[in-house]
PDB file of N, CA and C in Angstrom:
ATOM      1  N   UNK A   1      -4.972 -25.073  -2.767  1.00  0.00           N
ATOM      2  CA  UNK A   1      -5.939 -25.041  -1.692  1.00  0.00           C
ATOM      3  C   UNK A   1      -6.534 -23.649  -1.534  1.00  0.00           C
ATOM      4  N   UNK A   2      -5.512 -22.801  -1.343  1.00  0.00           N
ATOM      5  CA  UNK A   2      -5.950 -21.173  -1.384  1.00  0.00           C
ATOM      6  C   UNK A   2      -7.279 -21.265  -2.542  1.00  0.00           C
ATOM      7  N   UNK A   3      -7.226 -21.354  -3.445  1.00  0.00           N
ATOM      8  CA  UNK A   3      -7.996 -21.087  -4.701  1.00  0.00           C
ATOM      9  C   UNK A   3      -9.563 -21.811  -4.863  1.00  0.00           C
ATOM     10  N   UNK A   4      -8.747 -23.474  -4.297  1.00  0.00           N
ATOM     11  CA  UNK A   4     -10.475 -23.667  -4.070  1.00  0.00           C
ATOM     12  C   UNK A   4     -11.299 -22.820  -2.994  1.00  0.00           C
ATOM     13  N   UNK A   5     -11.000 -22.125  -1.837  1.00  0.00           N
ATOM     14  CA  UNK A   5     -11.829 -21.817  -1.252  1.00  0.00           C
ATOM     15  C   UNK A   5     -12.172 -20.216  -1.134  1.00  0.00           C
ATOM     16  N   UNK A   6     -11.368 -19.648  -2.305  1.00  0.00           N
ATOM     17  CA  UNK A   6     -11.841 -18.623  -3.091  1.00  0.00           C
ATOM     18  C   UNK A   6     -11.020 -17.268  -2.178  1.00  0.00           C
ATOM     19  N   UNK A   7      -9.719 -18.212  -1.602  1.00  0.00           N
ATOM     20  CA  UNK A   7      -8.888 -16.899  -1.340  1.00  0.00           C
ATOM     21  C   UNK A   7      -7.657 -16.542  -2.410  1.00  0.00           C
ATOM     22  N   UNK A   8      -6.854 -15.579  -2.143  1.00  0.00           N
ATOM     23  CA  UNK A   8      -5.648 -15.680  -3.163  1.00  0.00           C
ATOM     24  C   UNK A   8      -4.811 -17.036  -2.845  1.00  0.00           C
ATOM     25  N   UNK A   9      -3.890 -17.110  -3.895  1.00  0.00           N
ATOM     26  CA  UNK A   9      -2.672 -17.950  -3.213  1.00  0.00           C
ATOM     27  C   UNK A   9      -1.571 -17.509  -3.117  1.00  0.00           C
ATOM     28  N   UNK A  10      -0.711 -17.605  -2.507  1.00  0.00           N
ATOM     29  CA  UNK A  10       0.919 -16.800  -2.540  1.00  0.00           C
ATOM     30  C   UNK A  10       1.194 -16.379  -3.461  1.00  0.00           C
ATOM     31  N   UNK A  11       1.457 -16.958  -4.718  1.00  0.00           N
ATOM     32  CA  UNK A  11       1.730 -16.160  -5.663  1.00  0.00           C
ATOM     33  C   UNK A  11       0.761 -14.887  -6.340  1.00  0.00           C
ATOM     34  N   UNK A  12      -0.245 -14.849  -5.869  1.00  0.00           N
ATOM     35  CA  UNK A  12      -1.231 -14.226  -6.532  1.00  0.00           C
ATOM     36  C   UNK A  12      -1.015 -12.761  -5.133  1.00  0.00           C
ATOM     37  N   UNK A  13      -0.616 -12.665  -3.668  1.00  0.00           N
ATOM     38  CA  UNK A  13      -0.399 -12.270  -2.728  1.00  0.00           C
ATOM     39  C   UNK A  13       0.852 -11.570  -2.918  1.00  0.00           C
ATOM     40  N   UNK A  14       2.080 -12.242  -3.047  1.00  0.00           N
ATOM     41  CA  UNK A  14       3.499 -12.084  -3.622  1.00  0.00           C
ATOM     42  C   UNK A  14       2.820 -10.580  -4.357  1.00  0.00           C
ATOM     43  N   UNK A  15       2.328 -11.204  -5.827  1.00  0.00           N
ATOM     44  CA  UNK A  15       2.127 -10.092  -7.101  1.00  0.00           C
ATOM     45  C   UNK A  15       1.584  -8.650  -6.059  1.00  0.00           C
ATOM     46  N   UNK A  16       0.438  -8.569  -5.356  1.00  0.00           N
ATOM     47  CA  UNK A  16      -0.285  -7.922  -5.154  1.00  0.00           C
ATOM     48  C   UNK A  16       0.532  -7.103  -4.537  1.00  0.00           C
ATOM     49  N   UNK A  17       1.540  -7.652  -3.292  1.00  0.00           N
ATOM     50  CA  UNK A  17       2.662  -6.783  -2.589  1.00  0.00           C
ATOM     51  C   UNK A  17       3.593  -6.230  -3.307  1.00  0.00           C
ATOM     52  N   UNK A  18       3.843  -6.660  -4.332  1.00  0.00           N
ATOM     53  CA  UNK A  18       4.937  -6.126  -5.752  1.00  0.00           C
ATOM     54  C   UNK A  18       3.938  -4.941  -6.433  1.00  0.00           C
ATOM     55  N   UNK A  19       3.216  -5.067  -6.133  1.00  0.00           N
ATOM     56  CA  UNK A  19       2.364  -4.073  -7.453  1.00  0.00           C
ATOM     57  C   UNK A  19       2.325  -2.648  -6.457  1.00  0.00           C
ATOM     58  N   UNK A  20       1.635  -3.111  -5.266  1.00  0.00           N
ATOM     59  CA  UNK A  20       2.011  -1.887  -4.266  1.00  0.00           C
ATOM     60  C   UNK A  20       2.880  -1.234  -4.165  1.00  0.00           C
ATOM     61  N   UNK A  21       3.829  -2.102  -3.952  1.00  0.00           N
ATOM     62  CA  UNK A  21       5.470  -1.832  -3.610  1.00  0.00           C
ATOM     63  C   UNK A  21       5.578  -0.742  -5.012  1.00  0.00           C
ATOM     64  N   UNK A  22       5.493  -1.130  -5.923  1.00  0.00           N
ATOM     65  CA  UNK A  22       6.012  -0.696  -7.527  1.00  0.00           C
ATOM     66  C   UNK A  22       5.222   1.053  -7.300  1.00  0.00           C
ATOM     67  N   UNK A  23       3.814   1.294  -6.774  1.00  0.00           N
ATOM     68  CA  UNK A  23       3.213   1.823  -7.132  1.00  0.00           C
ATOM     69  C   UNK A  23       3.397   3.146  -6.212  1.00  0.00           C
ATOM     70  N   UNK A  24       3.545   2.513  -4.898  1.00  0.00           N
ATOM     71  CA  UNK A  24       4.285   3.454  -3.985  1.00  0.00           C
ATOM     72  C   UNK A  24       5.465   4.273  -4.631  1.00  0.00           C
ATOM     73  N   UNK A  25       6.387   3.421  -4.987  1.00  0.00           N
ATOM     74  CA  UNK A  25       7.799   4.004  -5.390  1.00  0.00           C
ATOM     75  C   UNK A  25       7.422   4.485  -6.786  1.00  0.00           C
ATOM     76  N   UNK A  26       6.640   4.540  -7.413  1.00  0.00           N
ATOM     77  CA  UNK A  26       5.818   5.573  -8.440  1.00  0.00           C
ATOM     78  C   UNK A  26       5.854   6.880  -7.545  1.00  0.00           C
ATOM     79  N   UNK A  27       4.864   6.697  -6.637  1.00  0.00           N
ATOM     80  CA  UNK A  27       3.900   8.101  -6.177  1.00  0.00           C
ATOM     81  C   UNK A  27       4.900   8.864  -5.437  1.00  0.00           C
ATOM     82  N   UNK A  28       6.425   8.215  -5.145  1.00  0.00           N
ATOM     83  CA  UNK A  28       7.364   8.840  -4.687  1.00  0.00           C
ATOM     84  C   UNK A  28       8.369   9.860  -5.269  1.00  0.00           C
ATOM     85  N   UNK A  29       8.088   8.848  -6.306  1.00  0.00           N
ATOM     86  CA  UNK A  29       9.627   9.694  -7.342  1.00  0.00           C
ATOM     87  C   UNK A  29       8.751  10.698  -8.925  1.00  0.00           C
ATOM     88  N   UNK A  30       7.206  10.272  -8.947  1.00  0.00           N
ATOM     89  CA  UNK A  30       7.218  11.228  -9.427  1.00  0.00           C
ATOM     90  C   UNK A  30       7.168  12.951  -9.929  1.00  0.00           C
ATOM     91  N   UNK A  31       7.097  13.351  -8.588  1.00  0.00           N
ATOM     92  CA  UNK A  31       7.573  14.571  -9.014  1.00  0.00           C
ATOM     93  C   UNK A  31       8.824  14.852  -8.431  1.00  0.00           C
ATOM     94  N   UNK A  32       9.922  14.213  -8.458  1.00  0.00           N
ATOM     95  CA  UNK A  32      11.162  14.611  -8.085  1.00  0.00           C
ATOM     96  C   UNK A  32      11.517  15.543  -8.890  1.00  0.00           C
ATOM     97  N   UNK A  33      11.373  15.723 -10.116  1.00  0.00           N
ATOM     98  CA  UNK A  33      12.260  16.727 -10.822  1.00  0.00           C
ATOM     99  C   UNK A  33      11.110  18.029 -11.221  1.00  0.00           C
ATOM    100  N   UNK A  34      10.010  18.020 -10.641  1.00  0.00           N
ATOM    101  CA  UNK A  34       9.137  18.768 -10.599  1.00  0.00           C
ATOM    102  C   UNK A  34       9.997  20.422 -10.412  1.00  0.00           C
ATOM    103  N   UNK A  35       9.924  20.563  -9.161  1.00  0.00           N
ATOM    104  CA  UNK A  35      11.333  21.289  -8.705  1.00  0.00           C
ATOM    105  C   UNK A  35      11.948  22.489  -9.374  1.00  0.00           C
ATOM    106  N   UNK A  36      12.713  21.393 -10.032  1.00  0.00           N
ATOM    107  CA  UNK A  36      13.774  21.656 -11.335  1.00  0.00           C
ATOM    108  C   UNK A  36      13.139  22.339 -12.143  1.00  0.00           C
ATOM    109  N   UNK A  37      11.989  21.096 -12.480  1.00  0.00           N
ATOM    110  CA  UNK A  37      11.474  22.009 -13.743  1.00  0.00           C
ATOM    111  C   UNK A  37      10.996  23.398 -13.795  1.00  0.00           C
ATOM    112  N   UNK A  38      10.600  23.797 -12.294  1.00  0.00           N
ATOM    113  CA  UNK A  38       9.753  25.297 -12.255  1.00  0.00           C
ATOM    114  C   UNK A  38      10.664  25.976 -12.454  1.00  0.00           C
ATOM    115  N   UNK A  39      11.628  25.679 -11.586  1.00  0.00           N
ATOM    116  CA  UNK A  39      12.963  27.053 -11.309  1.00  0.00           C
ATOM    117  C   UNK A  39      13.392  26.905 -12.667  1.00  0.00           C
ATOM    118  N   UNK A  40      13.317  25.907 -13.794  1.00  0.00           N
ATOM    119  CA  UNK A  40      14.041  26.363 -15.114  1.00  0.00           C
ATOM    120  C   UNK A  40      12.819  27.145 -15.750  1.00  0.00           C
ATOM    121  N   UNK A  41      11.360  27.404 -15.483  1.00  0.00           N
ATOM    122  CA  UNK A  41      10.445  27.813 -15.955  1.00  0.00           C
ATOM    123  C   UNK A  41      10.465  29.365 -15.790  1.00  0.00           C
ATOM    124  N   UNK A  42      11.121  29.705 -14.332  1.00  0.00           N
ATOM    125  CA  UNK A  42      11.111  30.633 -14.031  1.00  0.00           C
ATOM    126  C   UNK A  42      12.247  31.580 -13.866  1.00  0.00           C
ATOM    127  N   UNK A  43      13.213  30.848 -14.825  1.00  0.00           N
ATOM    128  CA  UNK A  43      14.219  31.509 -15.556  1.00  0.00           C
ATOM    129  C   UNK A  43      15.626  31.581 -14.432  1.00  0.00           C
ATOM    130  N   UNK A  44      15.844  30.641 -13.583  1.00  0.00           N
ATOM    131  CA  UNK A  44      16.944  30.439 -12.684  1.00  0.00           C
ATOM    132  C   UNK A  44      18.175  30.352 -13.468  1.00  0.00           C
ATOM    133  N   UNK A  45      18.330  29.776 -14.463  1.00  0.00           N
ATOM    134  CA  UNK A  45      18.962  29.635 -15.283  1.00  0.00           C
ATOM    135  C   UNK A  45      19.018  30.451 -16.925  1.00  0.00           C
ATOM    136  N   UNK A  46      19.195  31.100 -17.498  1.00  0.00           N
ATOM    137  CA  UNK A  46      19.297  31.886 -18.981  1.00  0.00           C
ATOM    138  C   UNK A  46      20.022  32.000 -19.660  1.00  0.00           C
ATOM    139  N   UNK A  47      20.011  31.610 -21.062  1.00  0.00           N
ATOM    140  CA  UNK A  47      20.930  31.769 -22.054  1.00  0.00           C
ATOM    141  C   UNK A  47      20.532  30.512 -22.925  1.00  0.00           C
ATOM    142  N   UNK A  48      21.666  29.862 -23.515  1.00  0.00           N
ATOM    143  CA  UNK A  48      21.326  29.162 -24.091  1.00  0.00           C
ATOM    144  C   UNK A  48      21.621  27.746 -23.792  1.00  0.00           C
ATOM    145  N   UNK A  49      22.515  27.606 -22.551  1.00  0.00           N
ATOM    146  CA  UNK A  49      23.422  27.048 -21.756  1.00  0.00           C
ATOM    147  C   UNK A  49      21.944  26.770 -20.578  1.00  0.00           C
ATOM    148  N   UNK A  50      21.476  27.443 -20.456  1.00  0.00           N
ATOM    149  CA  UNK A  50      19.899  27.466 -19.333  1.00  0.00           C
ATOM    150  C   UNK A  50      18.441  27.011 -20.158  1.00  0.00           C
ATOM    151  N   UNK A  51      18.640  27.037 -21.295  1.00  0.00           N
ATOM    152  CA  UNK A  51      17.957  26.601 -22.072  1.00  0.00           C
ATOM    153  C   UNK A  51      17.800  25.134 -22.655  1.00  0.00           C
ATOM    154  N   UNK A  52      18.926  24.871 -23.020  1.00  0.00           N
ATOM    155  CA  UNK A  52      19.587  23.393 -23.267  1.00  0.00           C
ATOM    156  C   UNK A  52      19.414  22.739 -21.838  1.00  0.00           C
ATOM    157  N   UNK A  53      19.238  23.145 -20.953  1.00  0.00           N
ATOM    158  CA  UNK A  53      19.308  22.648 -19.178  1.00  0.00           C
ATOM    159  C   UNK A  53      18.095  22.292 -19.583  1.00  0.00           C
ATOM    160  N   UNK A  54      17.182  23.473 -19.431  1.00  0.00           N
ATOM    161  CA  UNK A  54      15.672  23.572 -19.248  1.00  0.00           C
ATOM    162  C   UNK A  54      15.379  22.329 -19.894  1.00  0.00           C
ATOM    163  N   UNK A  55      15.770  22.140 -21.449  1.00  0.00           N
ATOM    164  CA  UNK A  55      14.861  21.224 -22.136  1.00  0.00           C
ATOM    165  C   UNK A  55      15.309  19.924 -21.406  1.00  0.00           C
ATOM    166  N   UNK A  56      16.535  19.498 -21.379  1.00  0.00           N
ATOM    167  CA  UNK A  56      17.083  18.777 -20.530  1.00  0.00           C
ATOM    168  C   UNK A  56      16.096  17.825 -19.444  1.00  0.00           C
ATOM    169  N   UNK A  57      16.122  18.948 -18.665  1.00  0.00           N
ATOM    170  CA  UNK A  57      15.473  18.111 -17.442  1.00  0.00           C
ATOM    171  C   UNK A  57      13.638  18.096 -17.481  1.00  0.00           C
ATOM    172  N   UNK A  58      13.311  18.993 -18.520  1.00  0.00           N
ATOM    173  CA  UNK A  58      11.778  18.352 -18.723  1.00  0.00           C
ATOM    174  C   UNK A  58      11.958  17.412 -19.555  1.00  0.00           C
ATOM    175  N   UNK A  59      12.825  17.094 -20.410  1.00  0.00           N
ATOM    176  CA  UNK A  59      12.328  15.684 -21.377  1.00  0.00           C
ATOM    177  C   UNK A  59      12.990  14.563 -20.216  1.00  0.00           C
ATOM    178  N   UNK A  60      13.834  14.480 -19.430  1.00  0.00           N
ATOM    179  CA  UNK A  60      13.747  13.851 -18.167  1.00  0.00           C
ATOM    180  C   UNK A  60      12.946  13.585 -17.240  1.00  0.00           C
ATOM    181  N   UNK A  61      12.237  14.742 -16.685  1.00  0.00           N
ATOM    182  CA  UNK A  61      10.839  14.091 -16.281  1.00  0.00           C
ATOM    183  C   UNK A  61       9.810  13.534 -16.800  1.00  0.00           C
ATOM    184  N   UNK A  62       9.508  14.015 -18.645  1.00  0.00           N
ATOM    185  CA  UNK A  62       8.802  13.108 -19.078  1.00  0.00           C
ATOM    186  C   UNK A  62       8.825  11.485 -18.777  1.00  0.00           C
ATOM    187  N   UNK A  63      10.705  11.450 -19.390  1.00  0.00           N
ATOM    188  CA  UNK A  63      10.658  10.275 -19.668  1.00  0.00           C
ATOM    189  C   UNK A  63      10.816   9.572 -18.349  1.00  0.00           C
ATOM    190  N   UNK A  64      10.891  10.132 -17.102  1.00  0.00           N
ATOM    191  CA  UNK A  64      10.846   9.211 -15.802  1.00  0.00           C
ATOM    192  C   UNK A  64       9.245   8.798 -15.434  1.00  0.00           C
ATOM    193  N   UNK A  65       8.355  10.218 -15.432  1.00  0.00           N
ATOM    194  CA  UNK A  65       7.189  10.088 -15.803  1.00  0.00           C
ATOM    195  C   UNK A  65       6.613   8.909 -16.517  1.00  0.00           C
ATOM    196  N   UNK A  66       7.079   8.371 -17.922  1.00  0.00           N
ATOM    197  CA  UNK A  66       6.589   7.550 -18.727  1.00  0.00           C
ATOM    198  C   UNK A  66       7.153   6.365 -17.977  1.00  0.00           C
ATOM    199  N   UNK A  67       7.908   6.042 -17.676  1.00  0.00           N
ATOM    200  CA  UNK A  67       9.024   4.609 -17.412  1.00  0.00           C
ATOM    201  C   UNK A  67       8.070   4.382 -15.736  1.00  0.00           C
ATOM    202  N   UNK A  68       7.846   4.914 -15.016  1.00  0.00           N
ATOM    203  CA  UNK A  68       7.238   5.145 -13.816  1.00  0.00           C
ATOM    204  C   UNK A  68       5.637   4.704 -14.327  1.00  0.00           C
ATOM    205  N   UNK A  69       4.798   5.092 -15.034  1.00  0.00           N
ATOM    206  CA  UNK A  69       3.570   4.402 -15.402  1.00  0.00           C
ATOM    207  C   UNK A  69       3.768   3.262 -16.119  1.00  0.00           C
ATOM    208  N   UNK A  70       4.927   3.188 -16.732  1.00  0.00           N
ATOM    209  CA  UNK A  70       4.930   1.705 -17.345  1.00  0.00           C
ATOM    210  C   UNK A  70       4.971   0.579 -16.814  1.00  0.00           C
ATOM    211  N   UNK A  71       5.968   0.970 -15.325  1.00  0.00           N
ATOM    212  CA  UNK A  71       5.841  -0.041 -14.783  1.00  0.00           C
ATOM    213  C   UNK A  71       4.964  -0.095 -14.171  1.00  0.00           C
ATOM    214  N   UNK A  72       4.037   0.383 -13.536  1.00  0.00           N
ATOM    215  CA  UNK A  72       2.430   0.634 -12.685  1.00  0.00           C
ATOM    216  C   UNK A  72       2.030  -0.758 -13.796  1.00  0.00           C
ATOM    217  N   UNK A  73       1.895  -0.506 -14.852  1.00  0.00           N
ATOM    218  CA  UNK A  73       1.202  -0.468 -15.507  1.00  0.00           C
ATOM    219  C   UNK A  73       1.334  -2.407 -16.029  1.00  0.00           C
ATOM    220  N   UNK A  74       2.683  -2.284 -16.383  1.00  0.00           N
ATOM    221  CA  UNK A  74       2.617  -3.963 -16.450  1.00  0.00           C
ATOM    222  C   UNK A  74       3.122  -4.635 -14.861  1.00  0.00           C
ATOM    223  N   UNK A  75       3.022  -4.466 -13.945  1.00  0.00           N
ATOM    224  CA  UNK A  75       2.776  -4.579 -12.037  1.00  0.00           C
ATOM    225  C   UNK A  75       1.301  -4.998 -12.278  1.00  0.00           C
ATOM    226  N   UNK A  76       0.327  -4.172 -12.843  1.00  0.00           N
ATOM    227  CA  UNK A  76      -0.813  -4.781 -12.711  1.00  0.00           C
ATOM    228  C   UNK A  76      -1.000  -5.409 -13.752  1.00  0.00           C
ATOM    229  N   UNK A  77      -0.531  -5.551 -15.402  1.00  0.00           N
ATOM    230  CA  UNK A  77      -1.063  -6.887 -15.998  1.00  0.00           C
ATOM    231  C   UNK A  77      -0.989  -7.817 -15.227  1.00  0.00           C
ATOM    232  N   UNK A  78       0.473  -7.769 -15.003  1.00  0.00           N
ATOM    233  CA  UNK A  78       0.999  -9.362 -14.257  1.00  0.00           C
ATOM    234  C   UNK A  78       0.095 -10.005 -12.772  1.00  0.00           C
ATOM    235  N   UNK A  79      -0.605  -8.802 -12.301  1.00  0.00           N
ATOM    236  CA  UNK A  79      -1.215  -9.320 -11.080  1.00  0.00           C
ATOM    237  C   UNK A  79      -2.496 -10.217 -12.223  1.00  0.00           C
ATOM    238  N   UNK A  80      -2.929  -8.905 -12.652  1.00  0.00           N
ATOM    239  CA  UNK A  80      -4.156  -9.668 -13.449  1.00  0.00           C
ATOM    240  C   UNK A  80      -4.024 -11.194 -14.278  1.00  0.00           C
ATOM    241  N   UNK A  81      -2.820 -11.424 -14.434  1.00  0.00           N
ATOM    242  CA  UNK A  81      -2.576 -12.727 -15.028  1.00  0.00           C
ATOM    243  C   UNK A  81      -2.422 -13.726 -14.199  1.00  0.00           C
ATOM    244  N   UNK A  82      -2.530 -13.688 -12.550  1.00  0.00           N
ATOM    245  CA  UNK A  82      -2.249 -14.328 -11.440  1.00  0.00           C
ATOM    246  C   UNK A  82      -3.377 -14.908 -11.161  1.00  0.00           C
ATOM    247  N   UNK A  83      -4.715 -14.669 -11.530  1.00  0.00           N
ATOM    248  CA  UNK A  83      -5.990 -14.646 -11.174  1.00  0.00           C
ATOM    249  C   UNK A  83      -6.457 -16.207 -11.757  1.00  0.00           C
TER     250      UNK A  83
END
């Protein structure tokens, strides 16, 4: 019924609140390790023991970074497949 009269339907509503939801808790957590990363930039840590840290927690934010748009990212295929 939703559809014939050219509104969403629950499930298509459902998705849309999931995609938000998803996208929010993106814009939250991604720069959590931001932080981290400066103070290892700016040498809080040294040696090689501070170094191994450093790389550490930037290939960690990459990869939270990446895993964090991925899901953005299929949040909205799936809305788009609701349509």
């Amino acid at each position: 019924m939703h559809e014939e009269i050219g509104m969403p339907g629950p499930d298509r509503e459902l998705m849309q609140a999931a995609v938000q939801r998803i996208q929010k808790l993106s814009n939250d957590n991604w720069w959590a390790l931001h932080a981290s990363c400066q103070l290892m930039e700016a040498e809080a840590w040294v040696g090689p023991t501070g170094d191994r840290f450093g790389q550490s927690v930037h290939n960690c934010q990459r990869e939270l970074r990446a895993l964090l748009a991925q899901a953005v990212a299929l949040a909205r295929d799936e809305l788009v497949k609701t349509r």
